[in-house]
N, C-alpha and C. Protein backbone atom coordinates (compact mmCIF):
# COMPACT_ATOMS: atom_id res chain seq x y z
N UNK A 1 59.93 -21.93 -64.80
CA UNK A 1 60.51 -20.96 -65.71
C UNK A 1 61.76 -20.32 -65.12
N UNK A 2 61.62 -19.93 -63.95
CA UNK A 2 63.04 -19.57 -62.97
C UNK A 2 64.23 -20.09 -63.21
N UNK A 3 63.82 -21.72 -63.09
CA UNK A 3 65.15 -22.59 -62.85
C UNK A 3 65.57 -22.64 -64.20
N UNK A 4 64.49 -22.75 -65.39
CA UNK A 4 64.92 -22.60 -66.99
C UNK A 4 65.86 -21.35 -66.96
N UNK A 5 65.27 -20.08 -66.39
CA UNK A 5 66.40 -19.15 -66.89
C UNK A 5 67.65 -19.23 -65.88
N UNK A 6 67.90 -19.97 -64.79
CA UNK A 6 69.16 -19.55 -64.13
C UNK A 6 69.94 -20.78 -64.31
N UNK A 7 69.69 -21.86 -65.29
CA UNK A 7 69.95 -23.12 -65.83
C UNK A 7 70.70 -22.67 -67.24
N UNK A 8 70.03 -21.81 -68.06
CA UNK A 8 70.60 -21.20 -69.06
C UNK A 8 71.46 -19.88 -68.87
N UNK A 9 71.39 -19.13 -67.87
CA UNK A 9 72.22 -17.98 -67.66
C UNK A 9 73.43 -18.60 -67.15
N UNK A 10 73.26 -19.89 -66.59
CA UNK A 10 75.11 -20.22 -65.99
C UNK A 10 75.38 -21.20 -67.02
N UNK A 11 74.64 -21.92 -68.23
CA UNK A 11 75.04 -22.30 -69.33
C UNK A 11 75.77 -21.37 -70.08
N UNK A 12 75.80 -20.06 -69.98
CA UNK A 12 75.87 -19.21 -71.26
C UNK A 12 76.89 -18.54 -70.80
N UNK A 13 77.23 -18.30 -69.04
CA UNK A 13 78.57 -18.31 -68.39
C UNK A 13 79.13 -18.68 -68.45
N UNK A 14 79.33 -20.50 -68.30
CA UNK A 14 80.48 -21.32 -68.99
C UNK A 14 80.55 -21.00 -70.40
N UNK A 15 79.75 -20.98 -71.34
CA UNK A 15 80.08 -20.95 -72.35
C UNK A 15 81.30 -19.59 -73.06
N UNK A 16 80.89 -18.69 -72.53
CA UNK A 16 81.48 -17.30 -72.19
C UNK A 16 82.57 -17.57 -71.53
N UNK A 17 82.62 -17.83 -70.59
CA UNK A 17 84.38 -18.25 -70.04
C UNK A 17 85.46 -19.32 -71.20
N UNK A 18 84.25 -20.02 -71.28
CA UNK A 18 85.33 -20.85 -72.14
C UNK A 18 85.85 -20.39 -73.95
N UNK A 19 85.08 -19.51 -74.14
CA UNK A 19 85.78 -18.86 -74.92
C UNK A 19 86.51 -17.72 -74.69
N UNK A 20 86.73 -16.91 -74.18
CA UNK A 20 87.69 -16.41 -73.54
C UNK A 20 88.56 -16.47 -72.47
N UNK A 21 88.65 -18.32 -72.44
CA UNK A 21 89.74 -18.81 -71.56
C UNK A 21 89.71 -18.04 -70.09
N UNK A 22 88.47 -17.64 -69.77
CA UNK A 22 88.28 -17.54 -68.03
C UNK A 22 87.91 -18.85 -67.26
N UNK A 23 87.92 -18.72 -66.26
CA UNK A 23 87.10 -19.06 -65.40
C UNK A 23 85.78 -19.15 -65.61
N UNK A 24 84.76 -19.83 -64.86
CA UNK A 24 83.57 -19.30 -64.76
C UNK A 24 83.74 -18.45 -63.44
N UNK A 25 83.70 -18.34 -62.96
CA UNK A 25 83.65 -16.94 -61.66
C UNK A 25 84.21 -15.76 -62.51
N UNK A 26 85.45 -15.68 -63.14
CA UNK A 26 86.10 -15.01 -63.70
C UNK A 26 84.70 -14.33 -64.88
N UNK A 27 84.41 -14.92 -65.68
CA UNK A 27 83.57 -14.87 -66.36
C UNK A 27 82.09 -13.91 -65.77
N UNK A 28 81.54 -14.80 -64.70
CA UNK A 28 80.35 -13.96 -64.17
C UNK A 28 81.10 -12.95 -63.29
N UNK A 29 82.06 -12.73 -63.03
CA UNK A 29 82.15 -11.02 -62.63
C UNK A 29 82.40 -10.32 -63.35
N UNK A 30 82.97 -10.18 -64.50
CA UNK A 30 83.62 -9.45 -65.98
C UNK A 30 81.66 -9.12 -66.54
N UNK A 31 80.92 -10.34 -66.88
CA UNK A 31 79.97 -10.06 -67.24
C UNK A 31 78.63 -9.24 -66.32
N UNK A 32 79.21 -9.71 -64.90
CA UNK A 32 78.27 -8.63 -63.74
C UNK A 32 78.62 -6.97 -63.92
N UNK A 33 79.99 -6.59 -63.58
CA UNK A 33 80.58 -5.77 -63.76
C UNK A 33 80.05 -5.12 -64.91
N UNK A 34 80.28 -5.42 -66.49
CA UNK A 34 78.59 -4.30 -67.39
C UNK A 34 77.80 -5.00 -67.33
N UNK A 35 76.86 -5.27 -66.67
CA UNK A 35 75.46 -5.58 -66.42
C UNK A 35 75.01 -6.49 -67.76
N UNK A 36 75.87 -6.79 -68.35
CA UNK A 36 75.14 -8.02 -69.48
C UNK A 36 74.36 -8.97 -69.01
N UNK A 37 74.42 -9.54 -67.41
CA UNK A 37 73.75 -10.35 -66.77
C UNK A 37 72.65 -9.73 -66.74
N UNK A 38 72.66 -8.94 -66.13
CA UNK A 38 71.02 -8.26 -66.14
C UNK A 38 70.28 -7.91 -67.21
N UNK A 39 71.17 -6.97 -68.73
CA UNK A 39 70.35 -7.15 -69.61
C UNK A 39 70.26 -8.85 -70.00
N UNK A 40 70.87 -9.89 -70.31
CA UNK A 40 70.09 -11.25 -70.62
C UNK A 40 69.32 -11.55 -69.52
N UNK A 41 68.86 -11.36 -68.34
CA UNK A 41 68.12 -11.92 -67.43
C UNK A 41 66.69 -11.02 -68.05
N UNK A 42 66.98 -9.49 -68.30
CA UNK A 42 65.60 -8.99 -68.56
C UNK A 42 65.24 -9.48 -70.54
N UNK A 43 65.58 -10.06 -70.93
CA UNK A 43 65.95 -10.29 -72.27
C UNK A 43 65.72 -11.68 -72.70
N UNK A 44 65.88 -12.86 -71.55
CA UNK A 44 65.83 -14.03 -71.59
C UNK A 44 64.64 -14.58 -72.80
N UNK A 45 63.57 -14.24 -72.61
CA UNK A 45 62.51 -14.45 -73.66
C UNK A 45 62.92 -15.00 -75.19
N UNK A 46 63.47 -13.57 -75.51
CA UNK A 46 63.87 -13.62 -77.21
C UNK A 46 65.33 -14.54 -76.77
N UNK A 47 66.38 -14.06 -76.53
CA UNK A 47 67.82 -14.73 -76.22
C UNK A 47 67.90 -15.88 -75.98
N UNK A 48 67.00 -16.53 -74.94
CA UNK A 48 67.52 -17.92 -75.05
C UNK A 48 66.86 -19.11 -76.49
N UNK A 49 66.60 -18.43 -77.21
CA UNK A 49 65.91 -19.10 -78.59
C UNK A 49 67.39 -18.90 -79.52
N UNK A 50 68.21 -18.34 -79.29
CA UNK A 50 69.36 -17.76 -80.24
C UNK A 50 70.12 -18.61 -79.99
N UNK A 51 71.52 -18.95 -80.80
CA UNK A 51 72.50 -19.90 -80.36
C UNK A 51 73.24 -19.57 -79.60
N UNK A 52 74.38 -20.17 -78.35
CA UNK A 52 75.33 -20.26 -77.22
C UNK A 52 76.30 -19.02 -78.26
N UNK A 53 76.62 -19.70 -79.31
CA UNK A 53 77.67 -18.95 -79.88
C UNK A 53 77.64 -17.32 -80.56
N UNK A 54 76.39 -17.32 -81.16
CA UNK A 54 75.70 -15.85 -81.18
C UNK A 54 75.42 -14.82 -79.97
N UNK A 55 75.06 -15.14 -79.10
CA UNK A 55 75.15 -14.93 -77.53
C UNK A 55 76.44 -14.53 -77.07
N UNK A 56 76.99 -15.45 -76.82
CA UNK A 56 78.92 -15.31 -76.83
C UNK A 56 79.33 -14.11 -77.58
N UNK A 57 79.21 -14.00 -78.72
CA UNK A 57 79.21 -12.99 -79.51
C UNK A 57 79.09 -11.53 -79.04
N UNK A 58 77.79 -11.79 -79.08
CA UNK A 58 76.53 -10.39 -79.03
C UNK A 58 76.91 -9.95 -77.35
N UNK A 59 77.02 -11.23 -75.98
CA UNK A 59 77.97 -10.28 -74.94
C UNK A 59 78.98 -9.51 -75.02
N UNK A 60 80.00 -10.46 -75.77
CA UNK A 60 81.07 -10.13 -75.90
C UNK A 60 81.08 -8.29 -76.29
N UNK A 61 80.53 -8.20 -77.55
CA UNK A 61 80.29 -6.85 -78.50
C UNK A 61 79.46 -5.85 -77.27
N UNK A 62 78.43 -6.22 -76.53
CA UNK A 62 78.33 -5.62 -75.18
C UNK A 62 78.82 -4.71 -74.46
N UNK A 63 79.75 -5.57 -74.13
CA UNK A 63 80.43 -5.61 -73.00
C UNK A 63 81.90 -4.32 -73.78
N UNK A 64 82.32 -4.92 -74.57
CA UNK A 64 82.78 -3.57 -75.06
C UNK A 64 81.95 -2.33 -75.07
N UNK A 65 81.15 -2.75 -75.44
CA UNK A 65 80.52 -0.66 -75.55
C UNK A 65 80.32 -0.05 -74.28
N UNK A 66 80.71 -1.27 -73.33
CA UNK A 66 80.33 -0.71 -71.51
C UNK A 66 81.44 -0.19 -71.23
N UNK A 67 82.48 -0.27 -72.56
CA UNK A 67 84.12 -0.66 -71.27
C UNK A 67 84.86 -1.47 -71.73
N UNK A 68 84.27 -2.52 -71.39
CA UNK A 68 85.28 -3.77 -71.61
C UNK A 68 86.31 -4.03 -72.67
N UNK A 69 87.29 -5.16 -72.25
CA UNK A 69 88.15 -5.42 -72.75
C UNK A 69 88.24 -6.55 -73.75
N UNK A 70 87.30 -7.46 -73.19
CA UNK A 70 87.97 -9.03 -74.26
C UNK A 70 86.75 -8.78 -75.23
């Protein structure tokens, strides 16, 4: 179950970078930085049943209310 969620949390990093034209490093520090990693790591359950692109989304919208920019 571990490797399922840290198999899908750096799936959902690339996926996240590549829509906002980062990096992946670029990507998992922007998303470390507001803790979106940690809420999907405590969250994984329901979230990884949802689509890459809804996800993408729903960080994205996140990550603004922390702060963020993109």
């Amino acid at each position: 179950m571990a490797s399922d969620k840290a198999q899908y949390i750096v799936a959902l990093i690339a996926e996240f970078a590549a829509h906002h034209r980062l990096t992946t490093v670029q990507a998992a520090q922007y998303l470390g930085s507001y803790k979106a990693l940690e809420l999907y790591d405590r969250q994984y359950g329901y979230l990884h049943t949802q689509s890459f692109a809804s996800n993408v989304r729903d960080l994205s919208a996140y990550c603004r209310r922390m702060g963020g920019t993109l």
